[in-house]
ModelCIF file with pLDDT and N, C-alpha, C, O atoms, coordinates in Angstrom:
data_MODEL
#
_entry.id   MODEL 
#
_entity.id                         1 
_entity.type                       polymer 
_entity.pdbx_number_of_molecules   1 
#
_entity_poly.entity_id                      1 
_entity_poly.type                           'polypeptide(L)' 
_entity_poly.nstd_linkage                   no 
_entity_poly.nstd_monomer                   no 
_entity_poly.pdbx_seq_one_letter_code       
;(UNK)(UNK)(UNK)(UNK)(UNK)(UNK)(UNK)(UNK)(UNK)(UNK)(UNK)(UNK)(UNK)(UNK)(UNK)(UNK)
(UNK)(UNK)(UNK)(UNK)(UNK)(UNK)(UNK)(UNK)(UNK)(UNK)(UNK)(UNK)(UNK)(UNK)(UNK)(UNK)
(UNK)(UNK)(UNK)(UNK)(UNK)(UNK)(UNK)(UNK)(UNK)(UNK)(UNK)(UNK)(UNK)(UNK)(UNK)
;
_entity_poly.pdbx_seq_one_letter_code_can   XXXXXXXXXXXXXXXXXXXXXXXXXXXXXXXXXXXXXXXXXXXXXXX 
_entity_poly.pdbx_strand_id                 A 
#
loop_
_entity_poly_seq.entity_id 
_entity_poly_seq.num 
_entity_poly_seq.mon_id 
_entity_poly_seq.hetero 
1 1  UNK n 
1 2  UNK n 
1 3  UNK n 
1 4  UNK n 
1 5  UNK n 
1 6  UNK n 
1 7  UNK n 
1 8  UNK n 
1 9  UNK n 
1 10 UNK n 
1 11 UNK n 
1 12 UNK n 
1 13 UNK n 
1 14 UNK n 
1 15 UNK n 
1 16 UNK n 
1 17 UNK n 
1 18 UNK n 
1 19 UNK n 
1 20 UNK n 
1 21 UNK n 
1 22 UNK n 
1 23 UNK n 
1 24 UNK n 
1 25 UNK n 
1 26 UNK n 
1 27 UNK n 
1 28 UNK n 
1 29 UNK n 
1 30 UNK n 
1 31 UNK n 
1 32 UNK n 
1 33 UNK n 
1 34 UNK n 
1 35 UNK n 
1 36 UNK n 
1 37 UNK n 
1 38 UNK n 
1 39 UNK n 
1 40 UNK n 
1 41 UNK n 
1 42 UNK n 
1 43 UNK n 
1 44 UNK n 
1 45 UNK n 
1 46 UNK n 
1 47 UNK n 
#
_struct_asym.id          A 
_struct_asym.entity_id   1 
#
loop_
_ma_qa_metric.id 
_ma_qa_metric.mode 
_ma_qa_metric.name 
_ma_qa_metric.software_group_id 
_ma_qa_metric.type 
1 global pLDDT . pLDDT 
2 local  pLDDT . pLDDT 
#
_ma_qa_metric_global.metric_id      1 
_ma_qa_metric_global.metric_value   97.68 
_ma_qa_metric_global.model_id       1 
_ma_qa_metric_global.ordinal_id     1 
#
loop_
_ma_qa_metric_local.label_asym_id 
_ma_qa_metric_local.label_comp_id 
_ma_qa_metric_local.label_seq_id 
_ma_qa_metric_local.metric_id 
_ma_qa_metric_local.metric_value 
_ma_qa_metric_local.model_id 
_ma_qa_metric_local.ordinal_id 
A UNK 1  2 97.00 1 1  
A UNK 2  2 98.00 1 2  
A UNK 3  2 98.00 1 3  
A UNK 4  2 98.00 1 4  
A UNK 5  2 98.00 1 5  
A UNK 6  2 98.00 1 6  
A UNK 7  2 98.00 1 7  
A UNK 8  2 98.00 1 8  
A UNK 9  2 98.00 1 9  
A UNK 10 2 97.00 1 10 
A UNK 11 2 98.00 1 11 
A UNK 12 2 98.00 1 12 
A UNK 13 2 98.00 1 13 
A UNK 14 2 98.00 1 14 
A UNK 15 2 98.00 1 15 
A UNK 16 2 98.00 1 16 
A UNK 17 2 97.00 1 17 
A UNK 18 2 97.00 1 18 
A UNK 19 2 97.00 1 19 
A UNK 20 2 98.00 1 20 
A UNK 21 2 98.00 1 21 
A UNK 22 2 98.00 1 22 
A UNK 23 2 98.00 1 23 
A UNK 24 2 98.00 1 24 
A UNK 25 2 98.00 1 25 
A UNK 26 2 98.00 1 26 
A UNK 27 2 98.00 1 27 
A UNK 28 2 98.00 1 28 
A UNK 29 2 98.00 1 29 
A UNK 30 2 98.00 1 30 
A UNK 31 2 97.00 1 31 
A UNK 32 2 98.00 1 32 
A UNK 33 2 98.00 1 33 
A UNK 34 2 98.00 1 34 
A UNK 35 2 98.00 1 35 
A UNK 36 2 98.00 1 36 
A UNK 37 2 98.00 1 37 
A UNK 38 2 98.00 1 38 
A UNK 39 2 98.00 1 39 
A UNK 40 2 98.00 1 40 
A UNK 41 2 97.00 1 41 
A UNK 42 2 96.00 1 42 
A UNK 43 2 95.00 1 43 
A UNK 44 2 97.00 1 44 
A UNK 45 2 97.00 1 45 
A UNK 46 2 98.00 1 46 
A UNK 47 2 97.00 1 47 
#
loop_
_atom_site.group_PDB 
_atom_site.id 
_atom_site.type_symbol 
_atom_site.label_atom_id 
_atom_site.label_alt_id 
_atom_site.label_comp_id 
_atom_site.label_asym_id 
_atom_site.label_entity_id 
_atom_site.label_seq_id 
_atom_site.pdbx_PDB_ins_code 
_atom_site.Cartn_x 
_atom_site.Cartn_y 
_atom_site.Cartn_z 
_atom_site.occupancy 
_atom_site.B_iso_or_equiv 
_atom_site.pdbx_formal_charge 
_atom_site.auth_seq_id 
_atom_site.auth_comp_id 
_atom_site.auth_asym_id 
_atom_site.auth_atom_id 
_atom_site.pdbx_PDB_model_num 
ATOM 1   N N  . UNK A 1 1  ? -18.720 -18.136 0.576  1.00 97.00 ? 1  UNK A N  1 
ATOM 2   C CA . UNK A 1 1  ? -18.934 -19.384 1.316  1.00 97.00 ? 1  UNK A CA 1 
ATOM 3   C C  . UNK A 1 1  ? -20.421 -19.651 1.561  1.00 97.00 ? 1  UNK A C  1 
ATOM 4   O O  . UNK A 1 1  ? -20.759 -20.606 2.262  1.00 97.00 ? 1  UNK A O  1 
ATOM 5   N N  . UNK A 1 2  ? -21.331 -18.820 0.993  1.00 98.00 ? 2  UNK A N  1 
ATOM 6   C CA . UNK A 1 2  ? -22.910 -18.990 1.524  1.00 98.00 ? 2  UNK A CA 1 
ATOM 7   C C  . UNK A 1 2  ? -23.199 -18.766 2.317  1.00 98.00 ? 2  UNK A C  1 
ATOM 8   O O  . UNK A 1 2  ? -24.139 -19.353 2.853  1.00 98.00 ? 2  UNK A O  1 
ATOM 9   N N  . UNK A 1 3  ? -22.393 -17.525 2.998  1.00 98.00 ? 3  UNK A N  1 
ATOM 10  C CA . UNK A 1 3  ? -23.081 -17.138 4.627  1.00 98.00 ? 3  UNK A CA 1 
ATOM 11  C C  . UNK A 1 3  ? -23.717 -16.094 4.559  1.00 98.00 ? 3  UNK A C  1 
ATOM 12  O O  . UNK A 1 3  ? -23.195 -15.146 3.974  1.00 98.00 ? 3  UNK A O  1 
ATOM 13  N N  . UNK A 1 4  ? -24.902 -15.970 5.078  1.00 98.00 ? 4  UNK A N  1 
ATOM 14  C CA . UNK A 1 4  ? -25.487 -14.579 5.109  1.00 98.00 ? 4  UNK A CA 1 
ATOM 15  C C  . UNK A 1 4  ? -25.251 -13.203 6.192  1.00 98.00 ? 4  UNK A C  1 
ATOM 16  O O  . UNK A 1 4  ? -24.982 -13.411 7.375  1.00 98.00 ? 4  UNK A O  1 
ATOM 17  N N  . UNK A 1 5  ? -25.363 -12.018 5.730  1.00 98.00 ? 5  UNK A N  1 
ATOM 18  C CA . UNK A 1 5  ? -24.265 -11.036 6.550  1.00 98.00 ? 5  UNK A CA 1 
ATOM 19  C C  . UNK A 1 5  ? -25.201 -10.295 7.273  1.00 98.00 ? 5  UNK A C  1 
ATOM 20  O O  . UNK A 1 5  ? -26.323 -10.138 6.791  1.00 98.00 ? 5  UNK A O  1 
ATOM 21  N N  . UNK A 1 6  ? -24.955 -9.890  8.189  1.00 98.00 ? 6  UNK A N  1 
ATOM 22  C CA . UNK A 1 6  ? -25.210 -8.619  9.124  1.00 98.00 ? 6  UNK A CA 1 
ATOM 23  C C  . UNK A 1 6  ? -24.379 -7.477  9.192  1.00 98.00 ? 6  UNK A C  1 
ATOM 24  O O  . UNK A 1 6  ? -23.624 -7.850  10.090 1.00 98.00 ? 6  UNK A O  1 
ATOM 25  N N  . UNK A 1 7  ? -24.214 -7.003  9.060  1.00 98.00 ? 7  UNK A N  1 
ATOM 26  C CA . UNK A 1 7  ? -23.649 -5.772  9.086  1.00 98.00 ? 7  UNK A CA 1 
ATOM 27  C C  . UNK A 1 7  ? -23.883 -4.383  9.632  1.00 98.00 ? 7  UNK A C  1 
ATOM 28  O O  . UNK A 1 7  ? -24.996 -3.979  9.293  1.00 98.00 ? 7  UNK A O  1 
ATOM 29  N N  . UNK A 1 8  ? -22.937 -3.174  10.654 1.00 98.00 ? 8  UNK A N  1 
ATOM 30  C CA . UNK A 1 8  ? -23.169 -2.437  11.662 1.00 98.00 ? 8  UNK A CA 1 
ATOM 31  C C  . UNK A 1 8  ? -22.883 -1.452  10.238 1.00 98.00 ? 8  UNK A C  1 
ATOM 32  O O  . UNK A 1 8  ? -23.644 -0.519  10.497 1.00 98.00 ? 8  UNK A O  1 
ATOM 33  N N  . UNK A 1 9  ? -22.313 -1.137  9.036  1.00 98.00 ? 9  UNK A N  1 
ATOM 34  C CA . UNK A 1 9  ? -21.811 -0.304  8.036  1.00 98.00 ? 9  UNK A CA 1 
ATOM 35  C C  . UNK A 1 9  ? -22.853 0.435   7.910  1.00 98.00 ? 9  UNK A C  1 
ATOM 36  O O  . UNK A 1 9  ? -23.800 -0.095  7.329  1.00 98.00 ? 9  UNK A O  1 
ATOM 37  N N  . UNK A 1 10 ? -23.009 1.729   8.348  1.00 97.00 ? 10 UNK A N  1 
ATOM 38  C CA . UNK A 1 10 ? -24.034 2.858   8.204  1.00 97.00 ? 10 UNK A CA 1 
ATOM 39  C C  . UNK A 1 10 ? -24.443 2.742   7.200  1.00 97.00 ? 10 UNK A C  1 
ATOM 40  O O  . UNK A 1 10 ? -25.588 2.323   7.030  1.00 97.00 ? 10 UNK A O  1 
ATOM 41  N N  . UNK A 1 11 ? -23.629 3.079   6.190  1.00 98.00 ? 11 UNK A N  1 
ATOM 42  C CA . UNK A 1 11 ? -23.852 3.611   4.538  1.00 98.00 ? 11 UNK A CA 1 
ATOM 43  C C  . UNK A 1 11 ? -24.889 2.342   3.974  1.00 98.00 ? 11 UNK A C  1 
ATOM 44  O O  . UNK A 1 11 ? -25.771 2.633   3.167  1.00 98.00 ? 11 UNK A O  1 
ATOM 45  N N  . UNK A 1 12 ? -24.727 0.955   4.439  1.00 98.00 ? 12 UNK A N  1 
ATOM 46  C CA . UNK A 1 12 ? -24.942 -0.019  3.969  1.00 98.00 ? 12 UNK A CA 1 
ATOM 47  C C  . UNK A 1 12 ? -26.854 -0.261  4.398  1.00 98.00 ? 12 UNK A C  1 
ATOM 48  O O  . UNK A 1 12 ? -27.436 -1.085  3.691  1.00 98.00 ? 12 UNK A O  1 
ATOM 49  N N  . UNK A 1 13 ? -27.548 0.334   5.315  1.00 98.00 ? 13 UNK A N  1 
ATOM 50  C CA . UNK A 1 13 ? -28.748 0.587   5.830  1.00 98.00 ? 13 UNK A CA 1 
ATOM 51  C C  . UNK A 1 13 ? -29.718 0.832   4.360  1.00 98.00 ? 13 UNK A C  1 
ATOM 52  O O  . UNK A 1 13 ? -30.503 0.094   3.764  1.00 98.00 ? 13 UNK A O  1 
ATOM 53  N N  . UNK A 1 14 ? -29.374 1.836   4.190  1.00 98.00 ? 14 UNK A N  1 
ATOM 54  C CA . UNK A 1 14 ? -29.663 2.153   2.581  1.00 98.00 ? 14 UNK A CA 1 
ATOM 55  C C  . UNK A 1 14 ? -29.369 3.109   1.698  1.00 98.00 ? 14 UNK A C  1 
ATOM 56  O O  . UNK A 1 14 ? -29.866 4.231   1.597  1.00 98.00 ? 14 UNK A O  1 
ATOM 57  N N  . UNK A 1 15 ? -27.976 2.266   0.644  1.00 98.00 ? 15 UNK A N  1 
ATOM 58  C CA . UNK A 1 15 ? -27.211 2.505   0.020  1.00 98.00 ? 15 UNK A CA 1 
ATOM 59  C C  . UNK A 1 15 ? -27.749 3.134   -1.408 1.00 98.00 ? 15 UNK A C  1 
ATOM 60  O O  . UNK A 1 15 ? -26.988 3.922   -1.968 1.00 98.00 ? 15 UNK A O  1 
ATOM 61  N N  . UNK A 1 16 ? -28.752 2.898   -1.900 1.00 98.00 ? 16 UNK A N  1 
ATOM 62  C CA . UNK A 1 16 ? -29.003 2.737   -3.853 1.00 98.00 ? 16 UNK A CA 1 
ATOM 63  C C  . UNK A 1 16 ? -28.775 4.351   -4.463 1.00 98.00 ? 16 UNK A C  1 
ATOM 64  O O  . UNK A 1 16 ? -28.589 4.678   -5.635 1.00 98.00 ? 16 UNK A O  1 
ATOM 65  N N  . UNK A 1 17 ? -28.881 5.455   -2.923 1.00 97.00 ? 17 UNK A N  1 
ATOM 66  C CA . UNK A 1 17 ? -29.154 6.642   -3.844 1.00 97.00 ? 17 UNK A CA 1 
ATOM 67  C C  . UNK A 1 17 ? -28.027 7.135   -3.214 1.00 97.00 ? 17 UNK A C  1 
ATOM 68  O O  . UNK A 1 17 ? -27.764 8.108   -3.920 1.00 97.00 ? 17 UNK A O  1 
ATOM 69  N N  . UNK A 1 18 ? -27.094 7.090   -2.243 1.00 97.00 ? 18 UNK A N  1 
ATOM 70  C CA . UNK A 1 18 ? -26.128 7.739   -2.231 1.00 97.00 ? 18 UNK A CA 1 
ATOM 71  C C  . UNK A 1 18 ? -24.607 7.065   -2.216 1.00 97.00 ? 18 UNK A C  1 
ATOM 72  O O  . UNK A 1 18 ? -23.652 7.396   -1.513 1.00 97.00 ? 18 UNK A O  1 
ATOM 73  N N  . UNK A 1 19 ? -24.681 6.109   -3.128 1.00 97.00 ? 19 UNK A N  1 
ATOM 74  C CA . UNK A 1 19 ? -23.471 5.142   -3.417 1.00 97.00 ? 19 UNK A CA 1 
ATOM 75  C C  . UNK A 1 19 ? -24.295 3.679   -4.441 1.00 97.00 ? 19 UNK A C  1 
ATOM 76  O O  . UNK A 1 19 ? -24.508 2.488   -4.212 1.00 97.00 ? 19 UNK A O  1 
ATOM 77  N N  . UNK A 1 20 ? -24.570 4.696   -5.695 1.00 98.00 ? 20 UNK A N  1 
ATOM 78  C CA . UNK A 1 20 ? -25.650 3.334   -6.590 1.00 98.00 ? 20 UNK A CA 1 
ATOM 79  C C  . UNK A 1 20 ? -24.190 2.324   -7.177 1.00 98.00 ? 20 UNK A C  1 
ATOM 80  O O  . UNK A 1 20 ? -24.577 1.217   -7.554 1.00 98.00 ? 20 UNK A O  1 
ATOM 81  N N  . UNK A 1 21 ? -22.619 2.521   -7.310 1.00 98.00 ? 21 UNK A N  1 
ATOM 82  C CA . UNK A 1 21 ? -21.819 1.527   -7.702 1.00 98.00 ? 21 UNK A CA 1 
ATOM 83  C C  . UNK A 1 21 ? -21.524 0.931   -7.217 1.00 98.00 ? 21 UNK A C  1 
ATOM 84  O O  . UNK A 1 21 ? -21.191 -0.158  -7.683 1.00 98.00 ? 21 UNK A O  1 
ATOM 85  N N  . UNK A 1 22 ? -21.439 1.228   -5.928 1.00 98.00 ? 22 UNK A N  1 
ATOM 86  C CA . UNK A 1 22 ? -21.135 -0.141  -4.327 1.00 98.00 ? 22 UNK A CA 1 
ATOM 87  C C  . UNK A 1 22 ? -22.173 -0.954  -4.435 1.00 98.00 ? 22 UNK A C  1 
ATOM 88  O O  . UNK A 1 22 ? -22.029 -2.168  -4.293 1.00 98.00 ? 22 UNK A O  1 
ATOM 89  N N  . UNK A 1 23 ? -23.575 -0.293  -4.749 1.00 98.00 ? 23 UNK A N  1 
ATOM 90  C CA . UNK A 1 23 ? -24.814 -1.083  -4.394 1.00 98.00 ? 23 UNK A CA 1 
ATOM 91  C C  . UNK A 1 23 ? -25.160 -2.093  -5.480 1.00 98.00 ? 23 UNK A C  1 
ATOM 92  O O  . UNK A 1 23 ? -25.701 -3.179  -5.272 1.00 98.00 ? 23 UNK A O  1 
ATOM 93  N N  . UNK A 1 24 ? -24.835 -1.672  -6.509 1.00 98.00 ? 24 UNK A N  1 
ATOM 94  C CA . UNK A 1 24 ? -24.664 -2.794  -8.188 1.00 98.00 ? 24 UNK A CA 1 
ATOM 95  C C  . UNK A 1 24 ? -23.517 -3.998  -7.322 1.00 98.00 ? 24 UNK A C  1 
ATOM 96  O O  . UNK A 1 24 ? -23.803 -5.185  -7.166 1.00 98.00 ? 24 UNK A O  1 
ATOM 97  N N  . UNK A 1 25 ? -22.622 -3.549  -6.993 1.00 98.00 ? 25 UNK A N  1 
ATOM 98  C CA . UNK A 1 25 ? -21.294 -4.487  -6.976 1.00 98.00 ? 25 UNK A CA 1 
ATOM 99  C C  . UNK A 1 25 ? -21.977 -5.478  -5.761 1.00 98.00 ? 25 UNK A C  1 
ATOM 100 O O  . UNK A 1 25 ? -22.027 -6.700  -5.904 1.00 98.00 ? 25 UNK A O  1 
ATOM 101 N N  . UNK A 1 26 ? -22.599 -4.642  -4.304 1.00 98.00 ? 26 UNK A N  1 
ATOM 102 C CA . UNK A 1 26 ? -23.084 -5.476  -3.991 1.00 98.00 ? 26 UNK A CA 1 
ATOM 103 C C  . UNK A 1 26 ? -24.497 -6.262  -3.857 1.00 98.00 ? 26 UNK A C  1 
ATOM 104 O O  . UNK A 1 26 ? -24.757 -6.839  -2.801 1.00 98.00 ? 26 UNK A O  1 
ATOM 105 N N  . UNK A 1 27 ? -25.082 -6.270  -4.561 1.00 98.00 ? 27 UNK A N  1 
ATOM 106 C CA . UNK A 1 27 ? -26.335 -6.825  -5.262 1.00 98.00 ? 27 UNK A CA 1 
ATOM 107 C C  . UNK A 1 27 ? -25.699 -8.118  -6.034 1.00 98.00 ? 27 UNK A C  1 
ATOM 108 O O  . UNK A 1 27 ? -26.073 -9.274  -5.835 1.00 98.00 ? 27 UNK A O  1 
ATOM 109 N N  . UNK A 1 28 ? -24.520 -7.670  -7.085 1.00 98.00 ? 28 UNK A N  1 
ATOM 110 C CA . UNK A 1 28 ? -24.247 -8.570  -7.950 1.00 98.00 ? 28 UNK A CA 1 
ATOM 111 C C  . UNK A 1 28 ? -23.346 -9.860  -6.827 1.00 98.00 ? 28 UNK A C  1 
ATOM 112 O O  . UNK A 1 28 ? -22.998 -10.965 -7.242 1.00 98.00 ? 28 UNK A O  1 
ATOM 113 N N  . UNK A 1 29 ? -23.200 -9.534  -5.899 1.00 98.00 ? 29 UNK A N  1 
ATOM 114 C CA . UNK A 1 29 ? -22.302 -10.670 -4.916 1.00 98.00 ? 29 UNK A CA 1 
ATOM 115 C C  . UNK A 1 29 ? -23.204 -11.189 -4.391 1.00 98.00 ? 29 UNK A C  1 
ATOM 116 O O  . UNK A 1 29 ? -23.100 -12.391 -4.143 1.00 98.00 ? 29 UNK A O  1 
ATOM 117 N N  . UNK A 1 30 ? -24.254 -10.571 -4.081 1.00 98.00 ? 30 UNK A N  1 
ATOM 118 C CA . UNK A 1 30 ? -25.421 -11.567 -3.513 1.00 98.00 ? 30 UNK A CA 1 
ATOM 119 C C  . UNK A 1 30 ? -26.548 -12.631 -3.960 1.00 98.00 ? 30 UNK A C  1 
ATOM 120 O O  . UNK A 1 30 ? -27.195 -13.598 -3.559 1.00 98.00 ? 30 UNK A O  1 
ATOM 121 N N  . UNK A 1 31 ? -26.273 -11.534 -5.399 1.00 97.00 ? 31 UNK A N  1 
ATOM 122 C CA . UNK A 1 31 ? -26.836 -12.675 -6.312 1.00 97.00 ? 31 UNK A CA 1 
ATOM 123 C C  . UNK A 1 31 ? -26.071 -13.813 -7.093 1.00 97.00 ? 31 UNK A C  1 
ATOM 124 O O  . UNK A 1 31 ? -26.663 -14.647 -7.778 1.00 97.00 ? 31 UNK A O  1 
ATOM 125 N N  . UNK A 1 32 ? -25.180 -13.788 -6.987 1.00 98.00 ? 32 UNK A N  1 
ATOM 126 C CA . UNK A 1 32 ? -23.520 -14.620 -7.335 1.00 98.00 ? 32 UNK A CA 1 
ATOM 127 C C  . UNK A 1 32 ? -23.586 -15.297 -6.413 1.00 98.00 ? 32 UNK A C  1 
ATOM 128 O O  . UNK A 1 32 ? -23.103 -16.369 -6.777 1.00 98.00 ? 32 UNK A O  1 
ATOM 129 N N  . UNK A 1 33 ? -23.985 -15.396 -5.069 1.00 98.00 ? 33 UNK A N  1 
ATOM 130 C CA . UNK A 1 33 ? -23.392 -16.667 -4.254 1.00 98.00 ? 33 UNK A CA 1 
ATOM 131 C C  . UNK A 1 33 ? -24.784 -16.776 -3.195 1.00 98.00 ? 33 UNK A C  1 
ATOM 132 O O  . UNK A 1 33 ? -24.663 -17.453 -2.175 1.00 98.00 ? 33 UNK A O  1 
ATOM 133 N N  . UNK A 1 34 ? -26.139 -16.058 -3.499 1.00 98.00 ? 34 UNK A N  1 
ATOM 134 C CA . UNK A 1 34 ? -27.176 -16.693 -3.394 1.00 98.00 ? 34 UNK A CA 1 
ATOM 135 C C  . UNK A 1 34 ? -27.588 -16.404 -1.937 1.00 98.00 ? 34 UNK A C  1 
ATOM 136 O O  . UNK A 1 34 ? -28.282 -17.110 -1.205 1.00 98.00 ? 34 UNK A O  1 
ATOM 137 N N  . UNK A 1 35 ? -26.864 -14.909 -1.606 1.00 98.00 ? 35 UNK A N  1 
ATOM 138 C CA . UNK A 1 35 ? -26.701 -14.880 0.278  1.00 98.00 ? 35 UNK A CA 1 
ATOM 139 C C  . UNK A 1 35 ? -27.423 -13.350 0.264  1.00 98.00 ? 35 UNK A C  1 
ATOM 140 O O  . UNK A 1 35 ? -27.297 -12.391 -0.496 1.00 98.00 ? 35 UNK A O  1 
ATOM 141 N N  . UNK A 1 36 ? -28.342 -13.614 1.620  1.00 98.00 ? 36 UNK A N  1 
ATOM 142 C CA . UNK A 1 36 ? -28.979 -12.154 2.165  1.00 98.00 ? 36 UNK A CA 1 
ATOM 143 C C  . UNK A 1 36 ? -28.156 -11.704 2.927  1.00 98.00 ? 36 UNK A C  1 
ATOM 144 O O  . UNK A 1 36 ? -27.669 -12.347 3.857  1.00 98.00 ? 36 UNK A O  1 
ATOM 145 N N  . UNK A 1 37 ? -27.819 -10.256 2.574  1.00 98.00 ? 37 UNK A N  1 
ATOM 146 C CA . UNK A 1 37 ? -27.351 -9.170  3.381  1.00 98.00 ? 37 UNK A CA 1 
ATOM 147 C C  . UNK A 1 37 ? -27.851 -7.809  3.635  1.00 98.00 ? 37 UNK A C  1 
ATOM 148 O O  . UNK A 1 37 ? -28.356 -6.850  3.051  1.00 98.00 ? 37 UNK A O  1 
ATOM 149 N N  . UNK A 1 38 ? -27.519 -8.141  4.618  1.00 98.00 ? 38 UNK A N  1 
ATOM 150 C CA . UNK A 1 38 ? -28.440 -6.500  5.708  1.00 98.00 ? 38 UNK A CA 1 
ATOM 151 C C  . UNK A 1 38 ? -27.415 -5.714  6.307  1.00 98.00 ? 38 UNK A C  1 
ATOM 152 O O  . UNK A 1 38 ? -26.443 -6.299  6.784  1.00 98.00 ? 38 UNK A O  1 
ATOM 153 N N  . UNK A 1 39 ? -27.535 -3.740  6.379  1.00 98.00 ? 39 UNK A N  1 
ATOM 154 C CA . UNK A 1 39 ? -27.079 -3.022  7.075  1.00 98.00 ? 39 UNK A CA 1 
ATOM 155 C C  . UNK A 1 39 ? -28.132 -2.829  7.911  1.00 98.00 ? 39 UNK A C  1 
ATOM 156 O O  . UNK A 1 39 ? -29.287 -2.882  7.487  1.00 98.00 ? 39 UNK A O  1 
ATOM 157 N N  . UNK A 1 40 ? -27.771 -2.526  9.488  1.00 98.00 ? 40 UNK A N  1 
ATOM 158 C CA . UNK A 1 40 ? -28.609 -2.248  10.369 1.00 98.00 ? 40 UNK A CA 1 
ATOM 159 C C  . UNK A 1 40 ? -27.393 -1.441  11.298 1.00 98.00 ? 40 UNK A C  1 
ATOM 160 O O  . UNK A 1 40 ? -26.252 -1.030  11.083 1.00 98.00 ? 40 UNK A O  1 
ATOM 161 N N  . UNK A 1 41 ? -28.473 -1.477  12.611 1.00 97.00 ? 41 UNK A N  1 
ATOM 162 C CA . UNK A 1 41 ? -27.928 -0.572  13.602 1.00 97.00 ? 41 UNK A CA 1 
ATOM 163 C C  . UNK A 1 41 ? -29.191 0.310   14.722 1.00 97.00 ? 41 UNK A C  1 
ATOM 164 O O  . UNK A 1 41 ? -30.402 0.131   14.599 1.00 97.00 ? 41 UNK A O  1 
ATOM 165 N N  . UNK A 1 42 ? -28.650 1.113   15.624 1.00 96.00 ? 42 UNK A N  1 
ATOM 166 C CA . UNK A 1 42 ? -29.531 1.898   15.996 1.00 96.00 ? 42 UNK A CA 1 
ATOM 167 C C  . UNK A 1 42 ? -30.036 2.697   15.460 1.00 96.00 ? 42 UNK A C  1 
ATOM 168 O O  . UNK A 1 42 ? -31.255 2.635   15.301 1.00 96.00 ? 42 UNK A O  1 
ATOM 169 N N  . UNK A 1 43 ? -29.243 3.832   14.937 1.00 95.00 ? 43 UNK A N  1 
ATOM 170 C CA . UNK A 1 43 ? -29.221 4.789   13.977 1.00 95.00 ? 43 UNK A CA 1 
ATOM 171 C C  . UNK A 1 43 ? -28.199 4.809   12.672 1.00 95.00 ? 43 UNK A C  1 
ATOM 172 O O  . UNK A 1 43 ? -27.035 4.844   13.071 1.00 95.00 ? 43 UNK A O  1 
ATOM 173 N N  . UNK A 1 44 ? -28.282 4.799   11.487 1.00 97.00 ? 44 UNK A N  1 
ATOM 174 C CA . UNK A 1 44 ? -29.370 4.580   10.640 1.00 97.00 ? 44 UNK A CA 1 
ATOM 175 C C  . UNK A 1 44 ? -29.458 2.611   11.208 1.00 97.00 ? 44 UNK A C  1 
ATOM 176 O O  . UNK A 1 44 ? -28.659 1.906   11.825 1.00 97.00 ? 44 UNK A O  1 
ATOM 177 N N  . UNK A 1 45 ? -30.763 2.353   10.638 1.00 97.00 ? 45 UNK A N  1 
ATOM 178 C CA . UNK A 1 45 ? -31.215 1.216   10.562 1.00 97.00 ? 45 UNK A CA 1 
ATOM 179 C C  . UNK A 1 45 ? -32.445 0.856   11.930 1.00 97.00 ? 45 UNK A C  1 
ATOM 180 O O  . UNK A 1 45 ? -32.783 -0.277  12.270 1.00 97.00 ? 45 UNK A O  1 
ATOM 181 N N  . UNK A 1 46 ? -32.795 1.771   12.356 1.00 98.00 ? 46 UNK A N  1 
ATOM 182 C CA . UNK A 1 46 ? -34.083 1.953   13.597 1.00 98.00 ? 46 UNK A CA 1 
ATOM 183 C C  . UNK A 1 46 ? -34.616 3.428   13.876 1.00 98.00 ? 46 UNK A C  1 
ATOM 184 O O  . UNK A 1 46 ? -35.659 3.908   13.431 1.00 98.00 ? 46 UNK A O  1 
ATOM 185 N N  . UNK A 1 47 ? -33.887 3.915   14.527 1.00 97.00 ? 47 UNK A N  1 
ATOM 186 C CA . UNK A 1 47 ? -34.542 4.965   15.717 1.00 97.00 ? 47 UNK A CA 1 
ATOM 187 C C  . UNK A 1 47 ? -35.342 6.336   14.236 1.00 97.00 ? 47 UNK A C  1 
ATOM 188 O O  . UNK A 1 47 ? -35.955 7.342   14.594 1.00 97.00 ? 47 UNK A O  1 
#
């Protein structure tokens, strides 16, 4: 729908080296429908 995501999904903070086929699949959805998405949080994604 073109919405851009936030997301609390640990794994999703930064994904490329310990889940690189989730991270293709989702790269390729973001570039398919043109939307920024972010994992964050306290821990991972700050402290």
């Amino acid at each position: 729908y073109g919405i851009p995501i936030v997301s609390t999904c640990e794994e999703l903070s930064f994904p490329w080296e310990e889940n690189p086929e989730a991270t293709k699949n989702i790269e390729a959805i973001c570039k398919k429908y043109e939307v920024a998405c972010l994992g964050t949080g306290v821990n991972p994604g700050f402290l």
